[in-house]
Each structure stands twice: as C-alpha cells, then as structure tokens.
Protein backbone atom coordinates (compact mmCIF):
# COMPACT_ATOMS: atom_id res chain seq x y z
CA UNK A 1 -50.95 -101.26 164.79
CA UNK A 2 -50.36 -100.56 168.67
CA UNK A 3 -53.24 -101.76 170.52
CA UNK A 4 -56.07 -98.23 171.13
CA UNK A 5 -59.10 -97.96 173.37
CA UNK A 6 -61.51 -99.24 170.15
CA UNK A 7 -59.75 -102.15 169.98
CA UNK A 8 -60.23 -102.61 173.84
CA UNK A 9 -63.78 -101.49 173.38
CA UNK A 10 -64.99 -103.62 170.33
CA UNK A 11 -68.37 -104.35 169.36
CA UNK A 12 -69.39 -108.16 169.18
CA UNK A 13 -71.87 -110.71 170.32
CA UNK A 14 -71.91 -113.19 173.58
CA UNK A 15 -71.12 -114.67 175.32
CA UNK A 16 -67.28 -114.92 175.69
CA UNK A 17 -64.78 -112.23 173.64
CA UNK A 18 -61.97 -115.10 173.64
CA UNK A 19 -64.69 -118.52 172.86
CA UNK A 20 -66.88 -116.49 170.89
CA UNK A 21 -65.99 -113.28 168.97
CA UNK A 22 -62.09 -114.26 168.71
CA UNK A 23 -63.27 -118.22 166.57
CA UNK A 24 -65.92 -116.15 164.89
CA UNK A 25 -63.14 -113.71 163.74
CA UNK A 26 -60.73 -115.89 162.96
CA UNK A 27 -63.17 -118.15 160.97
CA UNK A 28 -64.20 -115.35 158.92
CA UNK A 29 -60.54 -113.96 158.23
CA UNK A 30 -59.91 -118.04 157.05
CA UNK A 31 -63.02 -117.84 154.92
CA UNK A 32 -61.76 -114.65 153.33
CA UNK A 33 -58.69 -115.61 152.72
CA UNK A 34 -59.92 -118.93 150.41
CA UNK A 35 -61.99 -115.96 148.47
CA UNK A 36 -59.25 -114.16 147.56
CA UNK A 37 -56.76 -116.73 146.65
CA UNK A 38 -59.23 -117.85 144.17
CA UNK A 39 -60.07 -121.24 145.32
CA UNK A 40 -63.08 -121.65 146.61
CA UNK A 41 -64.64 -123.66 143.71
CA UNK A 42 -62.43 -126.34 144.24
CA UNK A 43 -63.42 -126.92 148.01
CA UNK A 44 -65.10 -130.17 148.50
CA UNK A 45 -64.57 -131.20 152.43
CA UNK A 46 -63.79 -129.05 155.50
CA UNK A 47 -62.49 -129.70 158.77
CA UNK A 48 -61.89 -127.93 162.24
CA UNK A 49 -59.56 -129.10 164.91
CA UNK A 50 -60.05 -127.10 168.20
CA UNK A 51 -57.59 -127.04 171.16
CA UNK A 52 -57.50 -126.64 174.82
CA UNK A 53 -60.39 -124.15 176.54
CA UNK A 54 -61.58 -123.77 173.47
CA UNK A 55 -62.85 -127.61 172.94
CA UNK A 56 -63.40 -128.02 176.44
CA UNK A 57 -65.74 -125.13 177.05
CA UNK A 58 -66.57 -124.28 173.82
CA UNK A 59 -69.99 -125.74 173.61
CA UNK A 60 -71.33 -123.65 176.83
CA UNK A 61 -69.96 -120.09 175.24
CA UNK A 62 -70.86 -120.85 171.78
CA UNK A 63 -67.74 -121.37 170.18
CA UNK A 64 -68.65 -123.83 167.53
CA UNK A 65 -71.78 -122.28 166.49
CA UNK A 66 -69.88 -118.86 166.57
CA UNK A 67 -67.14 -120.35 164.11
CA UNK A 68 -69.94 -121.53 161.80
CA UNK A 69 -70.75 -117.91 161.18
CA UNK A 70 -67.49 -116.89 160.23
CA UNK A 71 -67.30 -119.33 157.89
CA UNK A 72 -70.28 -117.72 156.12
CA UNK A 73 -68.47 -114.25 156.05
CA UNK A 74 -70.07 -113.14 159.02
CA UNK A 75 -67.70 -110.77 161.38
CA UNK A 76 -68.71 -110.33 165.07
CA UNK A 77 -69.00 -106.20 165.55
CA UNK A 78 -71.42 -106.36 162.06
CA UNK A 79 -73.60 -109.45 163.14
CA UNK A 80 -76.63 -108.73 164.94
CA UNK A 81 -78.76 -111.26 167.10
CA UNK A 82 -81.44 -111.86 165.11
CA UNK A 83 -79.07 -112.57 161.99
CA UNK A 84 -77.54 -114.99 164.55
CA UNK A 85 -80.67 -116.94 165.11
CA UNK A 86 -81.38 -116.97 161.60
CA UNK A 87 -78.60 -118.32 159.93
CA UNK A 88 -77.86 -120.96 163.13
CA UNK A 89 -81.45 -122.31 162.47
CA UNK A 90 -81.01 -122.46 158.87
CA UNK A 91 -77.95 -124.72 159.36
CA UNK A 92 -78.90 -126.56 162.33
CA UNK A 93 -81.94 -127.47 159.42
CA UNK A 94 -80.54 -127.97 156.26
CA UNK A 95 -77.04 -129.13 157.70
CA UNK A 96 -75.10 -126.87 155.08
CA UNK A 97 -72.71 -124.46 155.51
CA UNK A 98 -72.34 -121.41 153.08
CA UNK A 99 -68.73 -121.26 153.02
CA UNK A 100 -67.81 -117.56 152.39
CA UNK A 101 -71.61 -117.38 152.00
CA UNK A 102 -71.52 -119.01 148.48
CA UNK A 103 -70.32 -122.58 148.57
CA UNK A 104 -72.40 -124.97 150.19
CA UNK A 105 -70.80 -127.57 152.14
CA UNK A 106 -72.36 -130.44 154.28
CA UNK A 107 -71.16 -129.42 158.04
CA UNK A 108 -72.45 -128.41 161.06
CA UNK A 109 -71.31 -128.19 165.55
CA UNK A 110 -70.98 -132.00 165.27
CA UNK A 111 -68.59 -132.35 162.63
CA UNK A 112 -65.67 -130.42 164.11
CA UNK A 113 -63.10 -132.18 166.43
CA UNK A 114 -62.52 -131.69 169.73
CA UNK A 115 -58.87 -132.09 171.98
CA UNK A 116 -59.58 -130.53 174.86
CA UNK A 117 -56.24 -131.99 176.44
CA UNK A 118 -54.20 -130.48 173.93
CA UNK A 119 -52.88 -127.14 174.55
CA UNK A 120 -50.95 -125.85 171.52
CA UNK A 121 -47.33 -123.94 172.78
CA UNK A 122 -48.97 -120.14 171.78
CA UNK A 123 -52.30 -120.16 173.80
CA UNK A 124 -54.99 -122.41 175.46
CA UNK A 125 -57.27 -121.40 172.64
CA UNK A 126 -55.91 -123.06 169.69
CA UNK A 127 -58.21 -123.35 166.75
CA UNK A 128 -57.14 -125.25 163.21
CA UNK A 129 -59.29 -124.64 160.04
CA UNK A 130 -58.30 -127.01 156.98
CA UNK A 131 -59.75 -127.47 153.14
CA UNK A 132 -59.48 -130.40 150.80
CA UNK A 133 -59.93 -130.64 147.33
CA UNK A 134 -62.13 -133.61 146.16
CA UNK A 135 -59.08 -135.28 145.40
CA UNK A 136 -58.06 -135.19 149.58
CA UNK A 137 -55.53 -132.45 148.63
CA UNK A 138 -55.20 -129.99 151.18
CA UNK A 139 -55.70 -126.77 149.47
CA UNK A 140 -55.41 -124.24 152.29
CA UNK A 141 -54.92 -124.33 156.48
CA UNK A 142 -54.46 -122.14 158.94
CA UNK A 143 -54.27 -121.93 162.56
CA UNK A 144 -55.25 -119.56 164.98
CA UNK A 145 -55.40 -118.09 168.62
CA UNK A 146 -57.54 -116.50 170.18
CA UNK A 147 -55.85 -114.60 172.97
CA UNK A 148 -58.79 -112.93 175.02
CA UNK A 149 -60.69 -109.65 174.04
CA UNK A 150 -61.54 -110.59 170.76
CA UNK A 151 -57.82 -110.20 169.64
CA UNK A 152 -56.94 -113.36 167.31
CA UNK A 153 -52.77 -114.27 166.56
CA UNK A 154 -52.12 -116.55 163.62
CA UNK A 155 -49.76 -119.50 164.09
CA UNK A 156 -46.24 -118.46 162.82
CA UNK A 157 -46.91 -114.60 162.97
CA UNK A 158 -46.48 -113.94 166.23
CA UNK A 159 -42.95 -112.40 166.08
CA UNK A 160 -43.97 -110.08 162.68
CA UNK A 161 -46.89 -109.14 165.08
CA UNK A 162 -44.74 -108.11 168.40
CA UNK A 163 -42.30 -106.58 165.61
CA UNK A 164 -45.07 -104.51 163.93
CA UNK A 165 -46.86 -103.84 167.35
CA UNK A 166 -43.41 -102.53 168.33
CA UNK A 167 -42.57 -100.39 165.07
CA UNK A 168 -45.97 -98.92 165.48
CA UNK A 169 -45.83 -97.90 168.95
CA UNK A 170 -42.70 -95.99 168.26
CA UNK A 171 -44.34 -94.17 165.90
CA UNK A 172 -47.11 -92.84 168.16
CA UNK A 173 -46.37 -89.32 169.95
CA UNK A 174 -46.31 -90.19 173.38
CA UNK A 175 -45.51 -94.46 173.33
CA UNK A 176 -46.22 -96.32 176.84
CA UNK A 177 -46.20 -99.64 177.59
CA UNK A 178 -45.74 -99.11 181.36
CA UNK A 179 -47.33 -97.27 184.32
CA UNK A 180 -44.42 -95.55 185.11
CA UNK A 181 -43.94 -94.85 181.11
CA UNK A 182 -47.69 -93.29 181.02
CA UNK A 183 -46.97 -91.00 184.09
CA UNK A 184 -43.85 -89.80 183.23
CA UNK A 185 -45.38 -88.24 179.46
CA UNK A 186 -48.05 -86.90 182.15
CA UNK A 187 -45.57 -85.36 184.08
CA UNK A 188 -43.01 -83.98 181.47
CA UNK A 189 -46.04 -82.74 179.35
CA UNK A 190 -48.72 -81.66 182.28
CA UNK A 191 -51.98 -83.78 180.45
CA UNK A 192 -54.12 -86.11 182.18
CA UNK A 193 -54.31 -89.34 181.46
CA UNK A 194 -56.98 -89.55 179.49
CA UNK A 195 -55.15 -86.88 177.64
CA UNK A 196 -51.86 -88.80 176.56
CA UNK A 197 -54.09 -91.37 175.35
CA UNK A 198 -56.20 -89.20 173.30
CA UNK A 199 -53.06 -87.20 171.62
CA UNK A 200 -52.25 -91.17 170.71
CA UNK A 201 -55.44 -92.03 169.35
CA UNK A 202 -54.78 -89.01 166.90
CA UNK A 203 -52.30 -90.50 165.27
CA UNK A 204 -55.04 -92.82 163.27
CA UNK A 205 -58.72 -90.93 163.70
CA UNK A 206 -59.37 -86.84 164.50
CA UNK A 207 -60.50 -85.46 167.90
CA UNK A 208 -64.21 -85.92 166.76
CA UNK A 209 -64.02 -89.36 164.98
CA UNK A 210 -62.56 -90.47 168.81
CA UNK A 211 -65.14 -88.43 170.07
CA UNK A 212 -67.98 -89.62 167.96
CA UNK A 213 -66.66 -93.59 167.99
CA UNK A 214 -66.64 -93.69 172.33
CA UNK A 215 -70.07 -91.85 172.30
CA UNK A 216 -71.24 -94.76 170.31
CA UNK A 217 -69.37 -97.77 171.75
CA UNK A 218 -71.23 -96.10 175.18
CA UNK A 219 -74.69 -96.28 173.29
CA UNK A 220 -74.24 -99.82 172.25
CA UNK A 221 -73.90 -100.30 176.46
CA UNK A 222 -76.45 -98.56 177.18
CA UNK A 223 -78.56 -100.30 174.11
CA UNK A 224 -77.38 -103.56 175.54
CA UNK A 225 -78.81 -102.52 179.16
CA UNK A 226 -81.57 -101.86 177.33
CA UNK A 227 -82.81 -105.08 175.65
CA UNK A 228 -82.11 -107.29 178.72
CA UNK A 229 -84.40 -105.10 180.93
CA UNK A 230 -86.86 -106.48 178.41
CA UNK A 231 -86.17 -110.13 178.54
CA UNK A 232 -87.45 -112.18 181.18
CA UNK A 233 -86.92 -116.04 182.19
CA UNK A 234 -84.50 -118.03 182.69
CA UNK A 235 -81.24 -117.66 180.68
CA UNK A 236 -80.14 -120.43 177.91
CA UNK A 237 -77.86 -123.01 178.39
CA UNK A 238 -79.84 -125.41 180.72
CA UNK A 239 -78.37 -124.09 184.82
CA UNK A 240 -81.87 -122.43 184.84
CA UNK A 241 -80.17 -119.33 186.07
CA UNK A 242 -83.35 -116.81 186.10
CA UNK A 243 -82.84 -113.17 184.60
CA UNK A 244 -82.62 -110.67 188.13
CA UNK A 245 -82.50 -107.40 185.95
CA UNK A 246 -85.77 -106.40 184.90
CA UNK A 247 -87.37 -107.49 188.52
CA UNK A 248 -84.81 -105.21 190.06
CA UNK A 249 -85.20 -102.50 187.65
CA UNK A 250 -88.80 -102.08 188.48
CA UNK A 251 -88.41 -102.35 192.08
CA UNK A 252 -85.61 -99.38 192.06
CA UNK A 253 -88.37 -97.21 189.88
CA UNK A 254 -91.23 -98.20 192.59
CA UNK A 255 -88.66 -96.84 195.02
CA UNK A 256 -88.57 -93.61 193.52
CA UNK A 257 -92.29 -93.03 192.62
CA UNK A 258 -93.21 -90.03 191.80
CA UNK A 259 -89.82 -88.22 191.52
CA UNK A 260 -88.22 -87.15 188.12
CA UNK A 261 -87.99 -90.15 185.88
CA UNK A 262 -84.29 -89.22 185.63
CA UNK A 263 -83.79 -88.74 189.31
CA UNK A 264 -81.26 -91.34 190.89
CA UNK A 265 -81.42 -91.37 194.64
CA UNK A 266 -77.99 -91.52 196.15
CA UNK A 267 -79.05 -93.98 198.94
CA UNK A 268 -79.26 -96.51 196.47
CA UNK A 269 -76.28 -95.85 194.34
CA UNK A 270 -75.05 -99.61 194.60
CA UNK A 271 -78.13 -101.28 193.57
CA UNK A 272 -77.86 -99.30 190.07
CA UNK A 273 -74.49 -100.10 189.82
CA UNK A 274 -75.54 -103.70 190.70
CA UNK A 275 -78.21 -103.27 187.92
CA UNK A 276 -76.53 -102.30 185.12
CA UNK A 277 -73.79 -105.02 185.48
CA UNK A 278 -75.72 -107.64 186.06
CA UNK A 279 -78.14 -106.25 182.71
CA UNK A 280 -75.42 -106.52 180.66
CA UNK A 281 -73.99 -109.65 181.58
CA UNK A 282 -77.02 -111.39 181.09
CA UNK A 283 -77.60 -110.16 177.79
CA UNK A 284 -73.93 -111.19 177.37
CA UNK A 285 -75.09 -114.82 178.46
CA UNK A 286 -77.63 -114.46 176.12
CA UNK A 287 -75.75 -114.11 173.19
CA UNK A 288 -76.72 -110.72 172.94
CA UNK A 289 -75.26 -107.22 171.64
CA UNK A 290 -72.33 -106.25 173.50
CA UNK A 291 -69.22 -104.38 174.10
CA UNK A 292 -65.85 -106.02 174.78
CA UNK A 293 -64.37 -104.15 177.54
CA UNK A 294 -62.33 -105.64 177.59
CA UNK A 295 -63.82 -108.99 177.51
CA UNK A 296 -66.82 -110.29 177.46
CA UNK A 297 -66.99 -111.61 180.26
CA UNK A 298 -66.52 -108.65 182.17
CA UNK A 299 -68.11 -106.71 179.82
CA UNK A 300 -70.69 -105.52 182.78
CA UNK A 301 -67.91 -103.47 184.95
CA UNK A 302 -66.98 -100.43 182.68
CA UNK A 303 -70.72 -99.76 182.19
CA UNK A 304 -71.77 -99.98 185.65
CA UNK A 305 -69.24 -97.55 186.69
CA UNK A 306 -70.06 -95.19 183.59
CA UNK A 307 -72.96 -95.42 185.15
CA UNK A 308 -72.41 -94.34 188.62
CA UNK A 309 -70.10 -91.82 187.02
CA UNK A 310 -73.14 -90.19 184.98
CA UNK A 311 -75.55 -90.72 187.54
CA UNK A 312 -73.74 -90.34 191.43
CA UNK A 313 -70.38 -88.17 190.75
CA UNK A 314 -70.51 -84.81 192.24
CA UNK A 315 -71.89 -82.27 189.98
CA UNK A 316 -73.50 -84.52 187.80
CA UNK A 317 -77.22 -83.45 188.94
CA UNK A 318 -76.44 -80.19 187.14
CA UNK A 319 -74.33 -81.27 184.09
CA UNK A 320 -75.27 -80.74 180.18
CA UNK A 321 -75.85 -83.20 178.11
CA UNK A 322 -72.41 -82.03 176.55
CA UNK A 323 -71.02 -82.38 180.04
CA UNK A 324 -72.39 -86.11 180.18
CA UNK A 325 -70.38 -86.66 177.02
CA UNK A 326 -67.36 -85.27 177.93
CA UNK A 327 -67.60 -87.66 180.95
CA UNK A 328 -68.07 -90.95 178.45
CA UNK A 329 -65.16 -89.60 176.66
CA UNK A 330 -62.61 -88.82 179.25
CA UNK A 331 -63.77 -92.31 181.13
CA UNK A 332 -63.35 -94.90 178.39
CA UNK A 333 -60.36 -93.01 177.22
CA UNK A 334 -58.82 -93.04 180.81
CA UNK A 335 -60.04 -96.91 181.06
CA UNK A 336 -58.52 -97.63 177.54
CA UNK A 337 -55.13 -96.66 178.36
CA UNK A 338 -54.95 -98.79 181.14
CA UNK A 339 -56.45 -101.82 179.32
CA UNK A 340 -52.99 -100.76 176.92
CA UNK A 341 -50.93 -101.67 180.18
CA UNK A 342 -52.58 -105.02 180.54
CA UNK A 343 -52.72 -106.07 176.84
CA UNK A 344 -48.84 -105.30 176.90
CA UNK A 345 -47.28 -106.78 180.01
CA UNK A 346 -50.09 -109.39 180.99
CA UNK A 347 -53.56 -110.85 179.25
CA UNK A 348 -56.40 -110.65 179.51
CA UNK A 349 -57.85 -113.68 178.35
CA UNK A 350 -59.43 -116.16 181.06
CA UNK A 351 -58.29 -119.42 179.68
CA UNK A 352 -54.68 -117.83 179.80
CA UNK A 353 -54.19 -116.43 183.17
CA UNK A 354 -57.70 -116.66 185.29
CA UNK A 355 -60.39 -114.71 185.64
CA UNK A 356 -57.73 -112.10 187.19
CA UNK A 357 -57.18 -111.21 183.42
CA UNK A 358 -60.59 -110.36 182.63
CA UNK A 359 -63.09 -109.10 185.68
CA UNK A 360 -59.86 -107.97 187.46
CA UNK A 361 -58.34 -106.06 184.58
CA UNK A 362 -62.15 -104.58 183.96
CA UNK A 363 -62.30 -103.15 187.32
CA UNK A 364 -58.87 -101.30 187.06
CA UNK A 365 -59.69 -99.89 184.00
CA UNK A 366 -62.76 -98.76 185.61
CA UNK A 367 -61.30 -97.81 188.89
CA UNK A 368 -58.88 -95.18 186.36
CA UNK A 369 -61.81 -94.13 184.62
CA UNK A 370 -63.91 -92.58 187.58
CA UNK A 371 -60.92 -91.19 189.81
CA UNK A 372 -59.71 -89.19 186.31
CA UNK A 373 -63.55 -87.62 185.86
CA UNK A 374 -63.75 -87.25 189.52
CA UNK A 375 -60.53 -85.01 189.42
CA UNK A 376 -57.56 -87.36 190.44
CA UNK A 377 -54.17 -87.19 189.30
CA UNK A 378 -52.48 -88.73 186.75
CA UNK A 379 -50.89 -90.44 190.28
CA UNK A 380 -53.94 -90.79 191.93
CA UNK A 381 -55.48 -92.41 188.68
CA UNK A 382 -52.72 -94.70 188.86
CA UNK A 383 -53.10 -95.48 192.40
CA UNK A 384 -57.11 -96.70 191.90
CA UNK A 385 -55.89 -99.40 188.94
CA UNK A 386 -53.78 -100.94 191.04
CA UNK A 387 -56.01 -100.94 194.57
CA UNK A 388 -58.53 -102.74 191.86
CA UNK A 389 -56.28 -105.04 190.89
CA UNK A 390 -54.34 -106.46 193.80
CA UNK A 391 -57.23 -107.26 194.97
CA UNK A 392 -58.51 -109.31 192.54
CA UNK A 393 -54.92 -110.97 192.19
CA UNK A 394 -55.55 -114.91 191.91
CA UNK A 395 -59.00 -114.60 190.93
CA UNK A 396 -59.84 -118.27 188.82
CA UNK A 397 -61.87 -118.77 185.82
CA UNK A 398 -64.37 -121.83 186.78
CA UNK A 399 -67.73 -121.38 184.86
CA UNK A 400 -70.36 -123.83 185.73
CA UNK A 401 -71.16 -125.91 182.44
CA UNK A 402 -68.72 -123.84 180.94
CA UNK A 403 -71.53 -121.21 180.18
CA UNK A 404 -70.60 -117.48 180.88
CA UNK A 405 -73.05 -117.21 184.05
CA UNK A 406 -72.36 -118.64 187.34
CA UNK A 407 -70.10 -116.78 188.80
CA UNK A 408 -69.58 -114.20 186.04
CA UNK A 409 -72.41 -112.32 186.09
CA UNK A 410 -72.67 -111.38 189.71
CA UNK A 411 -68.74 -111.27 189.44
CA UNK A 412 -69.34 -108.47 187.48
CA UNK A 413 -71.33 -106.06 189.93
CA UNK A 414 -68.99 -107.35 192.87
CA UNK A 415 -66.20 -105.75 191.24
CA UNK A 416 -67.87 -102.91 189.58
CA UNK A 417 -68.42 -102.14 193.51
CA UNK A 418 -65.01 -102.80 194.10
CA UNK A 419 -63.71 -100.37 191.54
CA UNK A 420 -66.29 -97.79 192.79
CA UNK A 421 -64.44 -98.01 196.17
CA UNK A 422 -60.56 -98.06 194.30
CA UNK A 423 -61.68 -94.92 192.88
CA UNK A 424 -62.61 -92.99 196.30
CA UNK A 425 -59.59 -94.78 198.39
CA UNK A 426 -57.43 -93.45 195.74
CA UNK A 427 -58.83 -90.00 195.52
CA UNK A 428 -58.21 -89.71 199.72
CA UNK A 429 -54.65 -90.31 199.16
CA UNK A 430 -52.25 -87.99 197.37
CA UNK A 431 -51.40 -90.65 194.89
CA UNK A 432 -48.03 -91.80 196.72
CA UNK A 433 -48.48 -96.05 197.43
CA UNK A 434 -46.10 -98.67 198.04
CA UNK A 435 -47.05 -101.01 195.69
CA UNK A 436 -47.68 -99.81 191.63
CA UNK A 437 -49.58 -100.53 189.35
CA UNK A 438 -46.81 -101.97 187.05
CA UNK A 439 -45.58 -104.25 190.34
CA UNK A 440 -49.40 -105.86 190.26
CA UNK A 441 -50.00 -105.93 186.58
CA UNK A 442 -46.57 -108.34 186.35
CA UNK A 443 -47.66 -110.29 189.80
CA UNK A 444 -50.97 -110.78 188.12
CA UNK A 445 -48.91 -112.09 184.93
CA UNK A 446 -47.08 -114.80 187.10
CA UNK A 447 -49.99 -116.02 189.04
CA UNK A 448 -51.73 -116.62 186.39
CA UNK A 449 -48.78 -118.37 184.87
CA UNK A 450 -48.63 -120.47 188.64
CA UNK A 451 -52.61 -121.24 188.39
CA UNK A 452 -53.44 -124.69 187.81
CA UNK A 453 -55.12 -125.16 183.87
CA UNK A 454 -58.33 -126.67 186.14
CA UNK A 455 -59.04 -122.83 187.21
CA UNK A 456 -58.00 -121.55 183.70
CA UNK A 457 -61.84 -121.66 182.02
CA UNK A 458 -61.64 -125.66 181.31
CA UNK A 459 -64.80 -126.57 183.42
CA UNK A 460 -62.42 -128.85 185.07
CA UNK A 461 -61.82 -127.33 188.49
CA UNK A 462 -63.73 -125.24 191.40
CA UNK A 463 -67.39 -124.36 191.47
CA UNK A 464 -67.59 -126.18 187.52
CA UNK A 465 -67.01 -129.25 189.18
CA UNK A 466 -68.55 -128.52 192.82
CA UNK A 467 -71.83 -127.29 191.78
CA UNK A 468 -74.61 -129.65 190.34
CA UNK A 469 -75.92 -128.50 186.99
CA UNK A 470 -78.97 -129.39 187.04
C-alpha cells in the first residue's frame, strides 16, 4: 500500500513512535505469526537481540517493556494506558510472559540482549525475536526494523516492500512522490492540495470514512491534551522534569476571567500554541495516548498548530462547528501529503537522520497545513514546508537519559512557533522561492546521512552527555 495521511497519523502510546510503537508492533506481528503457523505449543525458551538506538536508548523510551506487550498480542493504536500498567505490573510480578496471550513463558526487560554498538546494514533500530523448542531447535525468527513513525520493515522484504509501495502508488489517481510531482496534478487539474490528497485517499476509504477517521485522529489530540492538563508532578523516568501544562493552563484561563469560556485572546496566541505542545508531549513522555504525527516525538507540533488554526485564523470567531471540521480535515489532509514527501525521499525516524526527521518534518507538515486553510496556493503551501524545514536542517537527536523529554518537549512548541511563522512568510509571498521544498527535503536526507551516530538518538553525544541527570 502507498503510504496515506492515517498511516502518518496513527494512534499509539509513548513515548517514542520508532522505540516504542514500531518494537511493540513488530513484537506483536512475530507473536502472530507463531499462532498461525501452528506452533506455539512447542515453544519452550525465547530470546530478543536488539540493535543500535534501539538497545542503547531503549530503556529511557520504553522499548523493552513496549516489546513485552506485543508479545502478549497487544497492538499499539488498540492498547490503552491503563491496560499498559496492568499487564507491565503483572509481569514485572509474576516474571511470565503470555506469549500470544496464552503460553506462559519465564521472561521479562532483563532477559533480552542488548548491542548497542551494532548497527544492522537496514536501520539503527534493528530488533531480532527467536523461539526454541525444548530440544534448543530454533522453531521460528525474525528480524525487524523499525524505521520511525511507527512504520516497521522486516529483514529480507525490503525490496517486495519498495516494489509493492511502487505498484501501489501507480495505481492511485493522482501518484506523487515529489513536490514538484504534487504541484504539477494541482496545476493540470486546478485542486488544492489537500484536494489531490483526498481524491488519493479515495482509492481505499469514501469521502466520509476520510472524513470521519481525521475528525477522530483530531479527538484523540485533543483527548490527549486533555488528560495531561490533569496530571501534575514530575514526569517518570528519574530527570525530575516537572509537568508545566496544567500550571500554564490555569494561568491563561485567570487571564481571561470572566470572558466566554471559549474566548481565546489574540494577544496571547503563542502561549496556547506553547500549551498545547508542550500538553501533549508530556503525556507523550508519560506513556500516554497519542497520535503519531508523524512521530512521537513530535507528536506536539500538528496539534498546536490545529490549534491556532481553530482558535486564531481569520474568521474562525464566527465559524460553525461544521466549519471547524472542515478546517481539521483540510489541515491534516494538507499536512499528510507532505509527510508522503518525507516518508518517500527522506525519514523520518530520529535514530536515522536526527531530530531533523522528526520535529523538523512535523513543522513542515504543519507549516502546509495552516497556509492551505488560511487560503494559500498550492505554491504558496509549498513554499511554508520548505521555510519550516530549512530551518530546522541539521537539527540532532540527543535526549537526556535517553527519555523523550529534555529537549523534545519544549522542541515541540519552538517549532510549532516556527511553523506558525512559515505559514504567514509564505502567505506574503506569491509562492515563487529559490530554494524548494524537494531541494531541502533531499539536503535534509544527506545531512542526516553526514551526522555523526552520537547525535542520532544513542544518548552518546550533545546535551545526553553534557547535562547531569540527576
């Protein structure tokens, strides 16, 4: 299948789409793989060999704990947070795993084996499951990657994948895997943006199933924003990195006592958009509800500028409720195709090519999303992806203790701001620029490709070895 907006916009758990929800997928997809080839009774040992980011950060983003879960059957977009802490305890207690949640198995974190200095030749985030028989005979393996966004590649598949991507795409009624391909179907035809993608996302699902699945993926934000207005304290993880969301949120309402309980004041337009990104992300640190968009790490930048969208656009102050939703729509739709443009030429995983791949792909999604509802151009939409991007070219992927907090989360609202002001530099202009968005998108490639593996989410390099944890 060619890669659409709800596969940029997926539904999963913290804290990290490519250390979390990709092992947790992949795990489960191993687990149900033993189920169906019938040989789950004769299982007696298991073992699992992680590789690269993955061992070396994957305590602080949950990655072991996360594969334990798909080894019980559990998938990340059904698996809520309290199931989480339920099932984790239960291990952690009885130090038994449920294999495909029906063979018990003595294993837990500690058991699986970490080589953080060995990078696999398909991706940083190399992950090996393996079962024996009681006999020592290996009865089935499989390795995995997880390649950022929650996507997962299986060792030996990636060329039937590329083919089948490619087949796929063909198929479609308007294919793009460039800028310049996406423009040209909006000038030939005369739709939007957000249009071309749309007409594509037809091809599997009807007008209202898109409709009615990006009005939901934009509840599950707002849900997420939410429950960490609720939480207070410090976040987990031991940096003792103290939750700024719900203090701010009530000092923004004090600010506006007495007005309309909907009423947004325009004056303070940044510290909402500040808010809701830094809500999200830490509920994201959490190991809360969120949505990939398209990682989890920057899962706080689409939202935020949703949000501004809904809240601060002109016109909004007298839109409908319908209106509102035809501004979700047209937004993640817009932001979806350009996530398409990253997905194909680049990544946007962390441990591959920086933090440029994630935060910095996140805000030029964004950037497209509010210049198309604001009225821009297909060129002018264009033009605010790439002012997002180039400059967040060379962006690095340090996280203190490997946890998905310091920087990311006020990462997130920096370049939700940054987007914000893509969007209106864009919209001044007619949409002509000297440098496009396909130029950046394939410079952001390369860097990351130049990047030293210490600034590639290994907690080996920059503020994870600068800063005292504790």
């Amino acid at each position: 299948m060619a890669v659409g907006v709800f596969d940029l916009f997926s539904i999963g758990i913290g804290p990290s789409s490519s250390h979390t929800v990709g092992p947790m997928r992949a795990a489960a997809v191993f687990a149900e793989e033993l189920k169906s080839l019938g040989k789950l009774a004769e299982v007696a040992s298991l073992r699992v060999d992680l590789y690269g980011s993955l061992a070396a950060t994957g305590h602080g983003h949950g990655t072991m704990t996360a594969i334990l879960l798909g080894l019980e059957g559990f998938h990340p977009e059904q698996i809520l947070p309290a199931e989480v802490e339920d099932r984790l305890a239960t291990i952690a207690e009885t130090g038994t795993l449920q294999l495909a949640g029906s063979v018990a198995l003595p294993y837990g974190v500690k058991d699986m084996v970490l080589r953080p200095l060995t990078i696999l030749p398909r991706h940083t985030n190399g992950m090996t499951f393996t079962v024996s028989d009681a006999a020592g005979e290996t009865l089935h393996q499989a390795t995995f990657f997880s390649v950022g966004g929650g996507f997962i590649v299986r060792d030996g598949e990636e060329d039937a994948a590329l083919k089948e991507l490619a087949e796929s795409k063909k198929e479609l009624p308007l294919p793009f895997r460039t800028a310049a391909e996406l423009l040209e179907h909006c000038r030939k035809t005369s739709l939007s943006i957000s249009e071309v993608m749309r007409i594509n996302e037809e091809d599997s699902r009807t007008e209202a199933e898109i409709r009615e699945g990006l009005l939901h993926v934009y509840s599950v934000m707002e849900g997420c924003v939410e429950v960490s207005l609720k939480r207070t304290g410090l976040l987990p993880g031991g940096l003792k990195v103290r939750r700024r969301a719900p203090d701010w949120h009530e000092r923004l309402m004090k600010e506006t006592l007495g007005q309309d309980p909907d009423f947004r004041d325009p004056k303070y337009w940044q510290e909402w958009v500040n808010l809701i990104a830094l809500a999200v992300n830490e509920e994201n640190a959490s190991g809360g509800r969120v949505v990939t968009a398209p990682t989890n790490g920057a899962a706080g930048i689409i939202p935020a500028v949703l949000y501004y969208a809904l809240h601060f656009a002109p016109g909004m102050d007298k839109a409908t409720q319908a209106d509102r939703d035809d501004v979700v729509v047209k937004f993640l739709l817009t932001a979806g195709a350009i996530g398409v443009l990253y997905k194909e030429q680049a990544s946007i995983s962390g441990a591959e090519v920086g933090c440029q791949g994630e935060v910095g792909s996140a805000s030029s999604m964004a950037a497209a999303g509010l210049a198309e509802v604001m009225g821009g151009t297909p060129q002018q939409v264009e033009n605010a992806a790439e002012i997002a991007m180039e400059h967040n070219l060379g962006l690095t992927c340090d996280p203190i203790g490997g946890l998905v907090q310091v920087p990311c989360i006020e990462r997130n609202a920096i370049a939700a701001a940054k987007a914000i002001n893509a969007a209106k530099m864009a919209l001044w202009g007619d949409g002509t620029h000297r440098v496009s968005l396909d130029e950046v998108i394939v410079t952001m490639r390369e860097t990351g490709k130049d990047m030293s593996s210490k600034y590639k989410e290994t907690a080996m390099g920059g503020l994870a070895v600068n800063v005292v944890e504790c």
